[in-house]
C-alpha atoms as a PDB file:
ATOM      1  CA  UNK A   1     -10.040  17.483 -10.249  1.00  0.00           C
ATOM      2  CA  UNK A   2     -12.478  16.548 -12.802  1.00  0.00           C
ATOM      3  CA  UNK A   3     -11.719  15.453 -16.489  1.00  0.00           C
ATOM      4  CA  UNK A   4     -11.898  17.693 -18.914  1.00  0.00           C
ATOM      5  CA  UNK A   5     -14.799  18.168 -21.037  1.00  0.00           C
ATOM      6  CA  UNK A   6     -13.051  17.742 -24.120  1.00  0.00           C
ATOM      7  CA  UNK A   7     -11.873  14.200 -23.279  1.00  0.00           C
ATOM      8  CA  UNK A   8     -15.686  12.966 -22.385  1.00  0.00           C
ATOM      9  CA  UNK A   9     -16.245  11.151 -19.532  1.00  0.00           C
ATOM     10  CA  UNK A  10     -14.002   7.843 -18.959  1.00  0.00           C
ATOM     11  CA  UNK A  11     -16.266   4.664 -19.191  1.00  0.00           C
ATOM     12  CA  UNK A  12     -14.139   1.697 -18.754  1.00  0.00           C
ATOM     13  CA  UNK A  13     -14.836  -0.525 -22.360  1.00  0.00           C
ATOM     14  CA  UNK A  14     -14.966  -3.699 -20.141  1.00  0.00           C
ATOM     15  CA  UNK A  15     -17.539  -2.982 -18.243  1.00  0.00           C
ATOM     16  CA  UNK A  16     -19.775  -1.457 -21.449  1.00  0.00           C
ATOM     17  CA  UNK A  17     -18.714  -4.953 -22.871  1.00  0.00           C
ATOM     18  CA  UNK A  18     -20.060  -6.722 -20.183  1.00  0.00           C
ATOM     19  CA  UNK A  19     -23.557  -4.798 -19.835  1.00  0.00           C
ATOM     20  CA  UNK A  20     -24.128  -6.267 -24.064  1.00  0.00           C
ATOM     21  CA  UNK A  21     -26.791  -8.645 -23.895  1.00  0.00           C
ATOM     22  CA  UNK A  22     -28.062  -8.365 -20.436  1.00  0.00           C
ATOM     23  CA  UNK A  23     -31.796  -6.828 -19.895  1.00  0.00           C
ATOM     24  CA  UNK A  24     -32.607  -3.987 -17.376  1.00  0.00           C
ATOM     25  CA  UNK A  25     -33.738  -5.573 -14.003  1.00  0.00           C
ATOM     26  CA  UNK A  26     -31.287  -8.755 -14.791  1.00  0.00           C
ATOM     27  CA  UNK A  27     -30.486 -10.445 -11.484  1.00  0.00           C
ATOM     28  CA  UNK A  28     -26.797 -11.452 -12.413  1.00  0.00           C
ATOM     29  CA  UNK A  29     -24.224  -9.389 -10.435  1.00  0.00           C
ATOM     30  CA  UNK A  30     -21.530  -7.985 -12.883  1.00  0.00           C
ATOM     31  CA  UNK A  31     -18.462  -7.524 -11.464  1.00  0.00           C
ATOM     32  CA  UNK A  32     -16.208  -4.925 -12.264  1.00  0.00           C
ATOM     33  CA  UNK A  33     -12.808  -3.734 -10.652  1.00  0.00           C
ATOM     34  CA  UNK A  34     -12.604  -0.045 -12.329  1.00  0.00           C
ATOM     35  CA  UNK A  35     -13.629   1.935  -9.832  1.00  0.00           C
ATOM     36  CA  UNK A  36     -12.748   4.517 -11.770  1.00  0.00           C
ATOM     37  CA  UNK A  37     -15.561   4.148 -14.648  1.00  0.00           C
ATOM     38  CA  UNK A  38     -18.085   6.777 -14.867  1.00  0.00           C
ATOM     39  CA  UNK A  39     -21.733   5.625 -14.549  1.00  0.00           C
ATOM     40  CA  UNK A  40     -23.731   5.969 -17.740  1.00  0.00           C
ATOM     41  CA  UNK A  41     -27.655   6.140 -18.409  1.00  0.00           C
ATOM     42  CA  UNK A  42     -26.858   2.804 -20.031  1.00  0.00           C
ATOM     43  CA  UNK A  43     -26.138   1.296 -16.705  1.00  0.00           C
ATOM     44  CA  UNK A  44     -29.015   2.417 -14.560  1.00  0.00           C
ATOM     45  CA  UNK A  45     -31.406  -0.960 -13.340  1.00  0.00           C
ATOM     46  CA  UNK A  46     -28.044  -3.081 -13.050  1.00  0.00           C
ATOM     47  CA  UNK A  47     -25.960  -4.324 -10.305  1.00  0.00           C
ATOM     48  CA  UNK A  48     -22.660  -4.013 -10.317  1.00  0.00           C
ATOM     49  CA  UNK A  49     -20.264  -6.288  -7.833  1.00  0.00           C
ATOM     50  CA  UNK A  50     -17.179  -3.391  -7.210  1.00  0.00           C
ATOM     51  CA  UNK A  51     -14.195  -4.921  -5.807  1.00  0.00           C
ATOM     52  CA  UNK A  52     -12.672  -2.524  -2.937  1.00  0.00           C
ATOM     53  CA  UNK A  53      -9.697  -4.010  -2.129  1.00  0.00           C
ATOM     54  CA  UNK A  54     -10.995  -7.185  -0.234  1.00  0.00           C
ATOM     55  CA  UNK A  55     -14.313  -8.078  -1.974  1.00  0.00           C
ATOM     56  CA  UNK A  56     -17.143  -7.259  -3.908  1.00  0.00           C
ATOM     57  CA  UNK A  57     -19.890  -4.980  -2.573  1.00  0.00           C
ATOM     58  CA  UNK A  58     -22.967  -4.988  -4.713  1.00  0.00           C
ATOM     59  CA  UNK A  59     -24.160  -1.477  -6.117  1.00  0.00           C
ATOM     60  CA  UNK A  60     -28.168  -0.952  -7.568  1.00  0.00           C
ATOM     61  CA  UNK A  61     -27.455   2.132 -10.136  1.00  0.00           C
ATOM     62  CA  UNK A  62     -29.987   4.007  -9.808  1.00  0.00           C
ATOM     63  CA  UNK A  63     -30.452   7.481 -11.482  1.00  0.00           C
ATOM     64  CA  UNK A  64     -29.264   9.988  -9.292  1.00  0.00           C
ATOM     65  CA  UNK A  65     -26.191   8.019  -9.508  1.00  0.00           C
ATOM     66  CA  UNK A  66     -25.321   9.135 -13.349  1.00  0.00           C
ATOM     67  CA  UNK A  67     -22.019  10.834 -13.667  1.00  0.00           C
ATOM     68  CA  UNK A  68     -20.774   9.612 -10.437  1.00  0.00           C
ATOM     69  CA  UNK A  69     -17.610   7.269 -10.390  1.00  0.00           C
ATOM     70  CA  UNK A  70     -18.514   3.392  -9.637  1.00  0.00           C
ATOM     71  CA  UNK A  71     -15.832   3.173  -6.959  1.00  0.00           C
ATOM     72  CA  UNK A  72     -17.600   6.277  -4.979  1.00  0.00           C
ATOM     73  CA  UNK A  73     -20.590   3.747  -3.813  1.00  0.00           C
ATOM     74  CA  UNK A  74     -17.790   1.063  -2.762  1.00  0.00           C
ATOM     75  CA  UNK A  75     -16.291   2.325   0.211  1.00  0.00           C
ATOM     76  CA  UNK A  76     -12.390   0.533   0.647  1.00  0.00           C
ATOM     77  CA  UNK A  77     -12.131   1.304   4.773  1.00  0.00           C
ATOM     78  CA  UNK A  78     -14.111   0.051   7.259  1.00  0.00           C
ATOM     79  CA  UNK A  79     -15.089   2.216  10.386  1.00  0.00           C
ATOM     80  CA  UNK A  80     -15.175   0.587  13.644  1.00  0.00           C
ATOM     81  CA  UNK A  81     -15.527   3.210  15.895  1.00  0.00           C
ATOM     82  CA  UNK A  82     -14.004   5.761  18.044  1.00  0.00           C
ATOM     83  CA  UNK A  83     -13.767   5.594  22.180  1.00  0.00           C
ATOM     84  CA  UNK A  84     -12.708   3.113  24.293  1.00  0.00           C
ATOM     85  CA  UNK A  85     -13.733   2.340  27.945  1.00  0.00           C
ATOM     86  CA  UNK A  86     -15.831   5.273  28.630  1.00  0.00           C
ATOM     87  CA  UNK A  87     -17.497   4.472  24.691  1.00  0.00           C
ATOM     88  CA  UNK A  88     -18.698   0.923  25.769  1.00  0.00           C
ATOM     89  CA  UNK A  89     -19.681   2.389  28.893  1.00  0.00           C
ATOM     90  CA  UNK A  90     -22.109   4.875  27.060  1.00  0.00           C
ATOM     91  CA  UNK A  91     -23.120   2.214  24.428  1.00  0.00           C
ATOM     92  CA  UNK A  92     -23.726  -0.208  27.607  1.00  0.00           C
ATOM     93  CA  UNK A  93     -26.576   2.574  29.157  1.00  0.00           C
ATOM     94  CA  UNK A  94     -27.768   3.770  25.754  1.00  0.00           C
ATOM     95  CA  UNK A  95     -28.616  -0.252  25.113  1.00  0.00           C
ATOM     96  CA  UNK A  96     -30.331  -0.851  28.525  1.00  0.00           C
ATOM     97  CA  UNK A  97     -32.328   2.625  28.060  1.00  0.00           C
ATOM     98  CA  UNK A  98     -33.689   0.871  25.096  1.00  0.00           C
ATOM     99  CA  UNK A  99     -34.799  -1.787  26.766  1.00  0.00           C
ATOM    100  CA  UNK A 100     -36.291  -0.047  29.651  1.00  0.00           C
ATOM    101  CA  UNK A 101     -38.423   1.923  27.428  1.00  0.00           C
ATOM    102  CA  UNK A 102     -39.368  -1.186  24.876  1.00  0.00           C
ATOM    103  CA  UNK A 103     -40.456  -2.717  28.906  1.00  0.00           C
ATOM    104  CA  UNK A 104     -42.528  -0.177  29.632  1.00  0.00           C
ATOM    105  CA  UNK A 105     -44.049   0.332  26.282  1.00  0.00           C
ATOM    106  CA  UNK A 106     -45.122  -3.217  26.189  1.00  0.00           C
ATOM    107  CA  UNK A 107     -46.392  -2.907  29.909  1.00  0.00           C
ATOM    108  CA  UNK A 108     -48.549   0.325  28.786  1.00  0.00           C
ATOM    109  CA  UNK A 109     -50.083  -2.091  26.065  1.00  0.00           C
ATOM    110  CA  UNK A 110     -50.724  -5.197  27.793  1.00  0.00           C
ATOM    111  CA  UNK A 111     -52.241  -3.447  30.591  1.00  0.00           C
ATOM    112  CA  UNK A 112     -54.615  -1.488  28.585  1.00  0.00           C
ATOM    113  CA  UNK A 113     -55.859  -4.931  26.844  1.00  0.00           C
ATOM    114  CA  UNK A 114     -56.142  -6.265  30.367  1.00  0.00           C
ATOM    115  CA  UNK A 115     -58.760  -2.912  31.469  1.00  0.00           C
ATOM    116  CA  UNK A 116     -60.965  -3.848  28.459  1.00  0.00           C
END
């Protein structure tokens, strides 16, 4: 559920702390671990380093990213993927389909600088 609109929107004080003195565009990384802190107009042209659990993963606010939560643009699990023996199998003939076609593009180029 959302907070209510009576209590405002929670902006951790820490992290408004932290964005005092520092210019729009600045290159320093500001790390925060509330992932629960509401992004602000004030924040938008800064990166922020949220912490998921393990490490940092830098965040550009932009401004379609206003009233979204810091910690939604930090994902905490990684995917690996799903399958097995028949998924490598189908990543294994994807890949060399790839090549084949990167082959015979290459051959359609070079030969048509060669008829010229």
């Amino acid at each position: 559920m959302s907070r209510s609109l009576k209590k405002g929107p929670y902006v951790d004080p820490r992290v408004l702390r932290k964005l005092d003195g520092k210019k729009v565009g600045d290159k320093t990384v500001i790390k925060t671990w509330s992932r629960a802190c509401t992004i602000t107009p004030e924040m938008v042209g800064f990166t922020f380093g949220v912490h998921n659990g393990r490490d940092f993963i830098s965040v550009y606010v932009t401004e379609e990213m206003v009233g979204h939560k810091l910690g939604e643009f930090s994902p905490t699990r990684k995917f690996q993927r799903h399958g097995g023996k028949i998924q490598k199998e189908m990543d294994a003939a994807a890949k060399q389909r790839d090549l084949d076609a990167a082959k015979a593009a290459k051959a359609a180029t070079t030969g048509g600088a060669k008829k010229k």
